[in-house]
C-alpha atoms as a PDB file:
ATOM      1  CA  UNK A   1      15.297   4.138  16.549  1.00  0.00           C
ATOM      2  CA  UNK A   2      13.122   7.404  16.210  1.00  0.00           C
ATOM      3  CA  UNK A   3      10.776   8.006  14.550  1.00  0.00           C
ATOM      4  CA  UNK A   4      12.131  10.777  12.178  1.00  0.00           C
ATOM      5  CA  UNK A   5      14.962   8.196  11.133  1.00  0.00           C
ATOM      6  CA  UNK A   6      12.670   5.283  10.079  1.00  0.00           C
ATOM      7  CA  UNK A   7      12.674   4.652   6.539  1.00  0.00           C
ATOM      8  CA  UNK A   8      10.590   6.649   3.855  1.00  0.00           C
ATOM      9  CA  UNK A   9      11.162   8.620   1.038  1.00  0.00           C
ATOM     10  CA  UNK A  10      11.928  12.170   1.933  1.00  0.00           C
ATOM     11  CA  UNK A  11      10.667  14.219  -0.245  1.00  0.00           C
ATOM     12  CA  UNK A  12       7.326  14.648  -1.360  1.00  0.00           C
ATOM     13  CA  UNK A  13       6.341  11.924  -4.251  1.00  0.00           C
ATOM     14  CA  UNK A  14       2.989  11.705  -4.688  1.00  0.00           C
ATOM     15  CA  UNK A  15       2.256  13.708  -7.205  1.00  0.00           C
ATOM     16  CA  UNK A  16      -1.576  14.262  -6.204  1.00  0.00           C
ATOM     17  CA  UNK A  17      -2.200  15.440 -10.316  1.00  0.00           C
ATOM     18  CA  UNK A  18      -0.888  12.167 -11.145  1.00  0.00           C
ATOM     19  CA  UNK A  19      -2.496   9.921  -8.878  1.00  0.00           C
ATOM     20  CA  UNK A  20      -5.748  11.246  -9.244  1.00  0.00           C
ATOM     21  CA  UNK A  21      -5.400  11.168 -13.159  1.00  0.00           C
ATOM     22  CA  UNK A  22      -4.052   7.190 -12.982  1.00  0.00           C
ATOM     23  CA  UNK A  23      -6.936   6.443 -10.584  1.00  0.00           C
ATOM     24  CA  UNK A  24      -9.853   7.998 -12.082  1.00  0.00           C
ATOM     25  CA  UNK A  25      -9.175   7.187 -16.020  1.00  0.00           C
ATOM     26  CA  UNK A  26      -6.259   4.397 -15.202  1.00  0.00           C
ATOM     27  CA  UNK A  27      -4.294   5.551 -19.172  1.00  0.00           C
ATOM     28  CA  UNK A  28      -1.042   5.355 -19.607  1.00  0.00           C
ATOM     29  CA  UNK A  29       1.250   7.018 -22.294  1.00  0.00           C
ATOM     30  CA  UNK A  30       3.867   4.425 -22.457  1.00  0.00           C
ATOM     31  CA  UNK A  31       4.395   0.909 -20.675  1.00  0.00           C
ATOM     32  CA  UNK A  32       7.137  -1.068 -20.345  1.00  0.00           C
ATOM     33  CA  UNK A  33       6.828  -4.467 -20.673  1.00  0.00           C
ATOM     34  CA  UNK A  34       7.645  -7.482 -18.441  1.00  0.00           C
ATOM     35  CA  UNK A  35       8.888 -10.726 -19.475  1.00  0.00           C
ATOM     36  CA  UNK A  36       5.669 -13.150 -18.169  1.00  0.00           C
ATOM     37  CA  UNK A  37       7.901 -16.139 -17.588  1.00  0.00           C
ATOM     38  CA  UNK A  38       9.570 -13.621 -15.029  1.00  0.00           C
ATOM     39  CA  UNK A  39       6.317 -12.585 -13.757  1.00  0.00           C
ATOM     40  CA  UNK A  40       5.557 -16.439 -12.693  1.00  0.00           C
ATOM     41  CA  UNK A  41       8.917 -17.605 -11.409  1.00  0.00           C
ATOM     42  CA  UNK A  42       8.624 -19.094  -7.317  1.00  0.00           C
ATOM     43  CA  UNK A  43       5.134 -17.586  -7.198  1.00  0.00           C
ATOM     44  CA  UNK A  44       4.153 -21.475  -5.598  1.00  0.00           C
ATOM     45  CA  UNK A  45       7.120 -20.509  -2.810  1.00  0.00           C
ATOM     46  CA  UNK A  46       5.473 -17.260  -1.683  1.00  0.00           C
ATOM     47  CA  UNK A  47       4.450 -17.472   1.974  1.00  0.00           C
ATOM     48  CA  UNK A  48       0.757 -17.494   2.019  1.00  0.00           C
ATOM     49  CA  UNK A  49      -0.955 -15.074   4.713  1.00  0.00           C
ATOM     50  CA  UNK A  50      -3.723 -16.288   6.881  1.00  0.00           C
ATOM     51  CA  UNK A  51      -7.331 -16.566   5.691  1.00  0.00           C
ATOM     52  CA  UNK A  52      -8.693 -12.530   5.709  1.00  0.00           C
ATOM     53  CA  UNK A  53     -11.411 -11.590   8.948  1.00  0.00           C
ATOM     54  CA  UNK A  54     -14.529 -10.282   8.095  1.00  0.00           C
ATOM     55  CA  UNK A  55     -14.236  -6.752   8.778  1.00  0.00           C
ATOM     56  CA  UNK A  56     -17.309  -4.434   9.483  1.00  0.00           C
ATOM     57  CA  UNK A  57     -17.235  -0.591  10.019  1.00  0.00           C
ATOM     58  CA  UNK A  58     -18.477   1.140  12.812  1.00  0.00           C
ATOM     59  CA  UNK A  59     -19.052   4.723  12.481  1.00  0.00           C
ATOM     60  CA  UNK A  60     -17.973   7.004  14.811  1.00  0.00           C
ATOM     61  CA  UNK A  61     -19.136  10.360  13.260  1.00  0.00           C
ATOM     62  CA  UNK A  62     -19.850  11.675   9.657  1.00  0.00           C
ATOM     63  CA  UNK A  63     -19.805  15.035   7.767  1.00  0.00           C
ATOM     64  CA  UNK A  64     -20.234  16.804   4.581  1.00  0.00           C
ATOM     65  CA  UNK A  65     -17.648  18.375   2.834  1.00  0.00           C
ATOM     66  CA  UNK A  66     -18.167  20.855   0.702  1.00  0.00           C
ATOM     67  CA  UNK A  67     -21.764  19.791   0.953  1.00  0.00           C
ATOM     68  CA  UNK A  68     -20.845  16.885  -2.084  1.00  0.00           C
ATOM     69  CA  UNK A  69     -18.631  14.543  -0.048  1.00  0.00           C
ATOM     70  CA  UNK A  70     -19.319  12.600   2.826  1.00  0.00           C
ATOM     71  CA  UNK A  71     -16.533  12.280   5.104  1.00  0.00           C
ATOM     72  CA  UNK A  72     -16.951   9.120   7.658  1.00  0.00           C
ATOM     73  CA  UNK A  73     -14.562   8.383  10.829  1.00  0.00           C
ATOM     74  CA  UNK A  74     -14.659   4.565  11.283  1.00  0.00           C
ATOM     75  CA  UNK A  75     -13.107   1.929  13.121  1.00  0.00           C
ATOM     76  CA  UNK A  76     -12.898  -1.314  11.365  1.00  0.00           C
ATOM     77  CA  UNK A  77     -13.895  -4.297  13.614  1.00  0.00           C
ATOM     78  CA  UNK A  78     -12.071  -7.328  12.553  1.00  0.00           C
ATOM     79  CA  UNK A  79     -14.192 -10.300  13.915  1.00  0.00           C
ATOM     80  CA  UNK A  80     -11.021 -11.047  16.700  1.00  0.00           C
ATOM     81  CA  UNK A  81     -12.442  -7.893  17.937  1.00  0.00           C
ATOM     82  CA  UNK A  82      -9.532  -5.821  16.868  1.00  0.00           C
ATOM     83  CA  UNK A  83     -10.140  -2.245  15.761  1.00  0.00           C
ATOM     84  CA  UNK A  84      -8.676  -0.317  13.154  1.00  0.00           C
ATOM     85  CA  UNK A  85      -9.209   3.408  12.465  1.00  0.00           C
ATOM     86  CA  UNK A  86      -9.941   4.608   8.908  1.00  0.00           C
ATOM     87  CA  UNK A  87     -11.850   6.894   6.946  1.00  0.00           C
ATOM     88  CA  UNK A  88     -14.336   6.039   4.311  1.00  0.00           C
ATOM     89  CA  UNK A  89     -14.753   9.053   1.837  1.00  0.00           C
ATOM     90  CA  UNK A  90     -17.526   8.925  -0.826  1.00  0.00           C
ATOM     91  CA  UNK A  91     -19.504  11.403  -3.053  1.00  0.00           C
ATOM     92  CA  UNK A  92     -22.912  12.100  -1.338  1.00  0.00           C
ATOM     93  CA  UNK A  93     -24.743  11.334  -4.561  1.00  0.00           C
ATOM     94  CA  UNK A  94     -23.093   8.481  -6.302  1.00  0.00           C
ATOM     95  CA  UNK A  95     -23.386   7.979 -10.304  1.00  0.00           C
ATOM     96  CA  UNK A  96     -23.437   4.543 -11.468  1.00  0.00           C
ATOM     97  CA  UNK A  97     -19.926   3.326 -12.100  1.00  0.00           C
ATOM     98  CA  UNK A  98     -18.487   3.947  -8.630  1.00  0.00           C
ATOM     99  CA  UNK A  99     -14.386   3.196  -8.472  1.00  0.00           C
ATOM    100  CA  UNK A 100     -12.943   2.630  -5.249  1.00  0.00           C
ATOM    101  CA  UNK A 101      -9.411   3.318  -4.301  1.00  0.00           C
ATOM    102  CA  UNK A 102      -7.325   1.695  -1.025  1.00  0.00           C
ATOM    103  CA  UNK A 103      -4.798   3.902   0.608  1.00  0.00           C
ATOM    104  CA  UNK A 104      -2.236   2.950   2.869  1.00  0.00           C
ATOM    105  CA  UNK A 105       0.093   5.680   4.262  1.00  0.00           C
ATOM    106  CA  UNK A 106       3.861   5.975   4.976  1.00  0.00           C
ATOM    107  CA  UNK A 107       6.001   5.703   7.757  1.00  0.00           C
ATOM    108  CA  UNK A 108       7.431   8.873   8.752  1.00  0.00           C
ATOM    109  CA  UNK A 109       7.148  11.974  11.206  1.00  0.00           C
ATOM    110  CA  UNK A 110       3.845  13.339  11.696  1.00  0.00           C
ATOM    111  CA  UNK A 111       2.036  15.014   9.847  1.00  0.00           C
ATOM    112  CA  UNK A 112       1.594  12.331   7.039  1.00  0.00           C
ATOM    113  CA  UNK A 113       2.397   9.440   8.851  1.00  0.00           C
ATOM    114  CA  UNK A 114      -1.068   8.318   9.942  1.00  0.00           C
ATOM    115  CA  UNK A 115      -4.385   7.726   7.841  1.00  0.00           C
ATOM    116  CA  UNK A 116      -4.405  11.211   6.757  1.00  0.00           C
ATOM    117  CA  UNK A 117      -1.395  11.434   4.507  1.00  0.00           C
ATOM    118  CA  UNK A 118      -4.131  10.929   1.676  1.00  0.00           C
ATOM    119  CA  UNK A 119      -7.208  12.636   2.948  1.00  0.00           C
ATOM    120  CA  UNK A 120      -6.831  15.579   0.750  1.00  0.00           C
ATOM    121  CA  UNK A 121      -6.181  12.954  -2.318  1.00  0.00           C
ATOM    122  CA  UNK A 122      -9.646  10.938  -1.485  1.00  0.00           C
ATOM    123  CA  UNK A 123     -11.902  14.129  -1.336  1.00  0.00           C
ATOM    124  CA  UNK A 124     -10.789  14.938  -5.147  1.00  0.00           C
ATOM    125  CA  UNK A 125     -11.282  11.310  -5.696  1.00  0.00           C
ATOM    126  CA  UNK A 126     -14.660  11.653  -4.179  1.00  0.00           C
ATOM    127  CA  UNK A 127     -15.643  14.116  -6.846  1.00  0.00           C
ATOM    128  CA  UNK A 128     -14.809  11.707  -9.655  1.00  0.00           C
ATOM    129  CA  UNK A 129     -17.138   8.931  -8.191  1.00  0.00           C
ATOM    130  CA  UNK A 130     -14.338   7.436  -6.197  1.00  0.00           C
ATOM    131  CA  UNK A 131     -14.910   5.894  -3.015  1.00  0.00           C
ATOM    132  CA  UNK A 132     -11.858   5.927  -1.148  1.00  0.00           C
ATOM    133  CA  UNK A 133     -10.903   3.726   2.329  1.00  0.00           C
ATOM    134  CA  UNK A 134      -7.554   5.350   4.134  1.00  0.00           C
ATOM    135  CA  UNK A 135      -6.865   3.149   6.877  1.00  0.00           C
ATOM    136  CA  UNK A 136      -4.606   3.775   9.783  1.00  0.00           C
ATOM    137  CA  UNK A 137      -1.401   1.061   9.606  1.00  0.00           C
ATOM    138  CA  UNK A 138       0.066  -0.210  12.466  1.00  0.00           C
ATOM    139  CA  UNK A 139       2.965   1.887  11.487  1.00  0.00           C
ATOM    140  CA  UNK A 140       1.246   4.677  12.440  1.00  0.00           C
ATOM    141  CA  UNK A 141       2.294   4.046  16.296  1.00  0.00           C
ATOM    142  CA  UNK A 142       5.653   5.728  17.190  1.00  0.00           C
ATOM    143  CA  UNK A 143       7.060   2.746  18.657  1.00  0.00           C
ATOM    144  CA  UNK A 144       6.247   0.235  16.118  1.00  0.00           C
ATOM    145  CA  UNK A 145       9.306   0.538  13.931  1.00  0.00           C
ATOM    146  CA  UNK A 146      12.047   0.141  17.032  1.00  0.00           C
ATOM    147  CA  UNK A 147      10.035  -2.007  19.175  1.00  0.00           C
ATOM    148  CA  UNK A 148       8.972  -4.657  16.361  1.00  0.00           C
ATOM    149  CA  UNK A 149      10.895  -8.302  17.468  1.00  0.00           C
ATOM    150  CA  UNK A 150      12.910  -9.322  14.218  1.00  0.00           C
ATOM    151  CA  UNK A 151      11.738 -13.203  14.536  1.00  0.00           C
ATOM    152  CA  UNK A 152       8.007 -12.108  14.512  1.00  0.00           C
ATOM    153  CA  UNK A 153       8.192  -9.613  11.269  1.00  0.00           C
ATOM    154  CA  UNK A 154       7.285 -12.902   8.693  1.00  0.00           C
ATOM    155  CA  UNK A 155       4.539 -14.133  11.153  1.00  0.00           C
ATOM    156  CA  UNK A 156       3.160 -10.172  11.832  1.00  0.00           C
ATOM    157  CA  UNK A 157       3.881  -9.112   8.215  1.00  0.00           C
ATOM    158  CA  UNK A 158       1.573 -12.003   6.798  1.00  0.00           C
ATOM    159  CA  UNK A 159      -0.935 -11.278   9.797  1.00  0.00           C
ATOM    160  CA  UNK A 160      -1.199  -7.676   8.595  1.00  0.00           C
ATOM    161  CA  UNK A 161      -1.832  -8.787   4.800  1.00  0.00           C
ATOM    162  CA  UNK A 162      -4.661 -11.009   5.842  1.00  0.00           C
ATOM    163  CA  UNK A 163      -6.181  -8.068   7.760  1.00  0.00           C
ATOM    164  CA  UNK A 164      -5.770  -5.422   4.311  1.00  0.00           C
ATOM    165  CA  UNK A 165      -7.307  -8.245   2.688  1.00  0.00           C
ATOM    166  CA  UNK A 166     -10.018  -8.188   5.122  1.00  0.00           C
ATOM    167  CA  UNK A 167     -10.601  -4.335   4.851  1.00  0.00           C
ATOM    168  CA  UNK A 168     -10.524  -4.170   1.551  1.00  0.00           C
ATOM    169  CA  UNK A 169     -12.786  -6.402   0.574  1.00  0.00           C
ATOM    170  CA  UNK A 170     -15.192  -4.257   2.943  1.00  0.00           C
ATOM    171  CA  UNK A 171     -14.106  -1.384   0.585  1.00  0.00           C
ATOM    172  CA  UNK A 172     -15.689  -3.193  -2.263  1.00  0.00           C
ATOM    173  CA  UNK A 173     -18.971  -4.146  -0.508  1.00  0.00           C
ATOM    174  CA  UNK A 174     -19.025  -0.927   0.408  1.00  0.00           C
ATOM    175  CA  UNK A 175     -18.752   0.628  -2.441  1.00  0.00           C
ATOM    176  CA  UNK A 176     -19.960  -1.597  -5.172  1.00  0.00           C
ATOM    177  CA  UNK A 177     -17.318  -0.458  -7.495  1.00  0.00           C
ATOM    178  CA  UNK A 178     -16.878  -1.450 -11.450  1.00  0.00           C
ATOM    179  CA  UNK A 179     -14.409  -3.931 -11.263  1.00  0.00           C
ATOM    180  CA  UNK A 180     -11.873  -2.254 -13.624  1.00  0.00           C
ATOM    181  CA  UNK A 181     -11.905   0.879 -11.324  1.00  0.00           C
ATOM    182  CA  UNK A 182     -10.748  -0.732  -8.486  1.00  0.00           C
ATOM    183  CA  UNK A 183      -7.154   0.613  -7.538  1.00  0.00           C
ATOM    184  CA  UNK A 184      -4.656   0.597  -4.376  1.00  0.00           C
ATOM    185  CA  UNK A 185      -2.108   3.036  -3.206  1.00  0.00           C
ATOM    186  CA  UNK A 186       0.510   2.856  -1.036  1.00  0.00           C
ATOM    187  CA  UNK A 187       3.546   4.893  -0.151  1.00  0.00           C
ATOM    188  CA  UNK A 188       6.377   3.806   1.846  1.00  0.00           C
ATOM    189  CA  UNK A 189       5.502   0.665   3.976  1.00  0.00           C
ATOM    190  CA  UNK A 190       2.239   0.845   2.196  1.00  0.00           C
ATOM    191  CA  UNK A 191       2.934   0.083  -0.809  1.00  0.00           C
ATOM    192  CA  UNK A 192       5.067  -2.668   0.412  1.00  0.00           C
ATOM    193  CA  UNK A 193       2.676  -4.542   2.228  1.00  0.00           C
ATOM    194  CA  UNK A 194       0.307  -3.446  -0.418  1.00  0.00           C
ATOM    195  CA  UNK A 195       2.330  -5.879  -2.631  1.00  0.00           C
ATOM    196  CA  UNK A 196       1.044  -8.920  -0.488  1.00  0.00           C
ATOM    197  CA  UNK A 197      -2.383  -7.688  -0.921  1.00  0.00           C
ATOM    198  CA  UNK A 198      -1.825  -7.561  -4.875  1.00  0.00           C
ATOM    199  CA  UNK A 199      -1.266 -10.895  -5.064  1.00  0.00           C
ATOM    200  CA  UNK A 200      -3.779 -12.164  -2.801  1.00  0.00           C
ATOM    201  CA  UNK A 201      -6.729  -9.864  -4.511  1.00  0.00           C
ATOM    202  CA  UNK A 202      -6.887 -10.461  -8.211  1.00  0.00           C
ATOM    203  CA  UNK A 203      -9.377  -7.634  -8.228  1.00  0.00           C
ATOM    204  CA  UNK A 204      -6.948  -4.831  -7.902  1.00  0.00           C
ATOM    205  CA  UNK A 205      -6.767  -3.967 -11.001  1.00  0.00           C
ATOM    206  CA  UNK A 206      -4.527  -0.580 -10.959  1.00  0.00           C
ATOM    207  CA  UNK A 207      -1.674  -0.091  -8.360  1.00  0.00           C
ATOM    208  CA  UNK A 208       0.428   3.254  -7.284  1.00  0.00           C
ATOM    209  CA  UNK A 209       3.559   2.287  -5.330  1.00  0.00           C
ATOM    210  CA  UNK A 210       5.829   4.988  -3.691  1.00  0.00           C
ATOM    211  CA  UNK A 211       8.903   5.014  -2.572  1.00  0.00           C
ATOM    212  CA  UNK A 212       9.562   0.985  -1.822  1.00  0.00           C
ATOM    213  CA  UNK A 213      12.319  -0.959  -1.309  1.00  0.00           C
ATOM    214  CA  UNK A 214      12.422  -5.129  -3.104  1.00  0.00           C
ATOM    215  CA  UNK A 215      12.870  -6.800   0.700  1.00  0.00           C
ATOM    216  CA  UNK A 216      11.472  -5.496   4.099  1.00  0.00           C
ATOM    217  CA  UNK A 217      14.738  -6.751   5.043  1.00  0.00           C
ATOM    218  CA  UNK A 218      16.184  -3.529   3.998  1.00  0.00           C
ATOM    219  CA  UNK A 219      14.341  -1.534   6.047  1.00  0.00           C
ATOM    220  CA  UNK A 220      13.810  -3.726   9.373  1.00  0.00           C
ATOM    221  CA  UNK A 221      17.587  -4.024   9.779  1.00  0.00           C
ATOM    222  CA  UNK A 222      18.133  -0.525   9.774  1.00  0.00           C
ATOM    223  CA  UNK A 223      19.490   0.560  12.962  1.00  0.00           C
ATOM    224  CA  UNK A 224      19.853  -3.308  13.758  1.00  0.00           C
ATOM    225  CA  UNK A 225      23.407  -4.616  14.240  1.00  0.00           C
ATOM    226  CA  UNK A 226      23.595  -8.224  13.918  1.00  0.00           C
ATOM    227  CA  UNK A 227      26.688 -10.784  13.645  1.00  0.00           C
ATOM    228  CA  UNK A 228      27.117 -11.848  10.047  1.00  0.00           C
ATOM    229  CA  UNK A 229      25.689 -14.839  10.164  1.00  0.00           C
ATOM    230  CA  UNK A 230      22.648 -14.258  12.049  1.00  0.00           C
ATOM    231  CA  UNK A 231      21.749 -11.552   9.483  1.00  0.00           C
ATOM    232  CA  UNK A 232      22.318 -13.765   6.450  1.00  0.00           C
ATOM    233  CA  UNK A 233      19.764 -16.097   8.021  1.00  0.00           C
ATOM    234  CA  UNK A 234      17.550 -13.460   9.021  1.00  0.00           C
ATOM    235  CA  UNK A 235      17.328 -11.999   4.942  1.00  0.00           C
ATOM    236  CA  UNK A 236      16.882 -15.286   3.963  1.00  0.00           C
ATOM    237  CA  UNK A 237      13.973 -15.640   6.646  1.00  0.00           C
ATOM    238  CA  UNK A 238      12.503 -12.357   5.507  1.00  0.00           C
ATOM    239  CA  UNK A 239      12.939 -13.295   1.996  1.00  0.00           C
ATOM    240  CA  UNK A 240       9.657 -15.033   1.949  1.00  0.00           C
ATOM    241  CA  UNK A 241       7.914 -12.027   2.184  1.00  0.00           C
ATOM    242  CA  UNK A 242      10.073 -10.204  -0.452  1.00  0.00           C
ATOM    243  CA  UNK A 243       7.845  -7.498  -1.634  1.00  0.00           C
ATOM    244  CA  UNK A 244       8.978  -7.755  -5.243  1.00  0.00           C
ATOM    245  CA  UNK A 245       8.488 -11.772  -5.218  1.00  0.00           C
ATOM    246  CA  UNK A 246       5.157 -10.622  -4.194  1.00  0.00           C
ATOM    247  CA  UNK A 247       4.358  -7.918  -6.904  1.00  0.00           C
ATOM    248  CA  UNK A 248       5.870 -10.176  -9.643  1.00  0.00           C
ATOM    249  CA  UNK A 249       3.305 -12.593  -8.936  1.00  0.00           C
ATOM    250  CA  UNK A 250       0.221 -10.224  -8.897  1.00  0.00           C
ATOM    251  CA  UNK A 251      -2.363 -10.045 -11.409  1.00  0.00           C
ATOM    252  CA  UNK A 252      -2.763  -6.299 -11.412  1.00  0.00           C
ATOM    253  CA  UNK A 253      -2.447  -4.967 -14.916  1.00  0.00           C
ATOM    254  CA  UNK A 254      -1.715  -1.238 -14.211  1.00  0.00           C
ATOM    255  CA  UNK A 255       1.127   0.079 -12.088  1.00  0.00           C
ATOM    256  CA  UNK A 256       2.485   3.506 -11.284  1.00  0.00           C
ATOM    257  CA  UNK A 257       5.688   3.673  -9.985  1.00  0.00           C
ATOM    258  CA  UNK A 258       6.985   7.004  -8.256  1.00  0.00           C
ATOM    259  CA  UNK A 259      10.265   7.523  -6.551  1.00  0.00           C
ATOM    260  CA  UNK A 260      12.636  10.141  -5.639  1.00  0.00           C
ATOM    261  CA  UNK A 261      15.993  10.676  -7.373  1.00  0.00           C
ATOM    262  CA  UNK A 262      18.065  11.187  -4.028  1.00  0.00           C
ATOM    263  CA  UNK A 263      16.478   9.371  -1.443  1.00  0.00           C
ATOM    264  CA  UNK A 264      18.533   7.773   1.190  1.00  0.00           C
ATOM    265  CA  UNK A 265      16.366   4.939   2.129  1.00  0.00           C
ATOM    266  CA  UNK A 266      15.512   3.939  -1.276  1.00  0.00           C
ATOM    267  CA  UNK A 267      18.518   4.078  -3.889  1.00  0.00           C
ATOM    268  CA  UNK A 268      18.444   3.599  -7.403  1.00  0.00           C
ATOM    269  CA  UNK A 269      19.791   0.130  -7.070  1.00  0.00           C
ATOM    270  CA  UNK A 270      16.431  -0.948  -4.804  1.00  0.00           C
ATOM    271  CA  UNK A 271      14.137   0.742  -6.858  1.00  0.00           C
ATOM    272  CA  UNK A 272      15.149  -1.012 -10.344  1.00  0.00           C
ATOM    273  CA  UNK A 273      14.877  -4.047  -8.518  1.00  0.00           C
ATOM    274  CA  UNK A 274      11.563  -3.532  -7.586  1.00  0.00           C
ATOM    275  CA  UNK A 275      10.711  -2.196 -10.569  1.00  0.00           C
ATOM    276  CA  UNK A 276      12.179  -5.316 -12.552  1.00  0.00           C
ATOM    277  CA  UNK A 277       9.488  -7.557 -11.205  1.00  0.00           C
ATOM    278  CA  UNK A 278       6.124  -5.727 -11.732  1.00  0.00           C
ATOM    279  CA  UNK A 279       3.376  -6.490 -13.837  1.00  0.00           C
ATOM    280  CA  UNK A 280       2.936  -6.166 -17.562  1.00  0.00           C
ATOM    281  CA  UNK A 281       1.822  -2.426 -17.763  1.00  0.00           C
ATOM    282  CA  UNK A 282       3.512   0.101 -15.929  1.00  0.00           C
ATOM    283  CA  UNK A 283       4.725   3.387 -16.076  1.00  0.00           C
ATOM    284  CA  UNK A 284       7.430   5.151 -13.721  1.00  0.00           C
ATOM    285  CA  UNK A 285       7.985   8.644 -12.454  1.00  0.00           C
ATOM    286  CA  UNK A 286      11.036  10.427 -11.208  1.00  0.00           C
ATOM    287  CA  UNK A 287      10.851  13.225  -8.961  1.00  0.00           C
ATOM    288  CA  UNK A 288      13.943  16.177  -8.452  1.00  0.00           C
ATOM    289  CA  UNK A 289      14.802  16.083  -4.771  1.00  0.00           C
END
């Protein structure tokens, strides 16, 4: 499967005015809210990932932009020895009450498909005492999506949780942030393996999600042709890792929801699934394409 057919939304979402207004003063006008005996139902099923690694950064150069925020190109060193590359983007002189804001791209065709997608995003973030942490998913590889072996996407999926997990928490030592400006965003895969991170890190506090679908299995099965059987037992499998089991069961208190109105890998269907599940406060934006 190519790389310009894997799944993602396919027109722009983000909304940079919005995200940046969520993240930095986290106010809604409206929520909806969620039943909380639906929030709690199978959360003792869910699949739990592997114990995080310690995660260090090593820096591989620095700069200033715009002579207020400093720009760092990192690799993250798990303690397996595994490296990771990322960006850390602060403001140069930091005010008390830092926030700091995890961002995990899409999968798609270059050029937002790697841990730039957001890099624009982070240095307006920087000037509103944000530090931000864009890391580079293992998405980001061209032959990830096609060459990933169906039997090992619970086992790699839960892996990959443990390792956000890992480099997020570096985000907050790094940063120091108040603990109610502590945010993730995602887009795409992102923000569905961002939903495993939710509910292992009660200190996420605020949440954007773009452009996800309820079950990976959705999207791993796409240009997969299975007998009937084998791909009943291969959703039910997957099912452990459903993102919206996962999000239902988080403890963030803020999300923002953004979608596409004609979006071929995520119809309306998916995304009020998804959508049915999440947390007590959120709010959810339509875009025209």
């Amino acid at each position: 499967m190519s790389a310009s057919a894997k799944p993602s939304a396919e027109t722009g979402v983000r909304g940079i005015g919005e995200i940046l207004r969520f993240v930095a003063c986290v106010s809604f006008v409206s929520f909806i809210l969620v039943d909380s005996k639906l929030m709690s139902q199978n959360c003792q099923e869910l699949a739990v990932p592997p114990a995080p690694p310690k995660v260090t950064a090593k820096i591989r150069g620095e700069f200033l932009n715009s002579g207020k925020r400093l720009v760092q190109d990192v690799y993250l060193v798990s303690d397996d020895g595994s490296q990771t590359r990322a960006f850390i983007i602060r403001p140069d002189k930091p005010q008390p009450n830092l926030g700091a804001v995890m961002f995990v791209h899409l999968l798609g065709p270059p050029p937002d498909n790697d841990r730039e997608e957001f890099f624009e995003d982070a240095l307006e973030l920087a000037d509103m005492n944000i530090v931000s942490l864009l890391v580079e998913a293992p998405w980001a590889e061209p032959e990830w999506f096609p060459g990933r072996k169906l039997e090992a996407d619970v086992p790699n999926g839960l892996k990959y949780a443990a390792l956000l997990q890992g480099e997020f928490r570096l985000l907050l030592a790094e940063s120091r942030a108040a603990p109610e400006r502590v945010a993730f965003v995602g887009h795409d895969f992102g923000a569905m393996y961002g939903t495993l991170l939710l509910k292992s890190e009660p200190t996420i506090h605020h949440a954007v999600l773009m452009a996800a679908v309820p079950d990976f299995a959705d999207w791993f099965l796409l240009g997969r042709k299975l007998p009937a059987l084998e791909q009943e037992a291969y959703r039910k499998k997957v099912s452990e890792i459903a993102a919206s089991r996962y999000l239902r069961c988080a403890n963030t208190s803020n999300v923002l929801f953004q979608f596409a109105e004609s979006d071929r890998f995520v119809s309306r269907k998916q995304a009020d699934e998804f959508l049915a599940g999440a947390p007590a406060q959120k709010q959810v934006m339509w875009y025209a394409g």
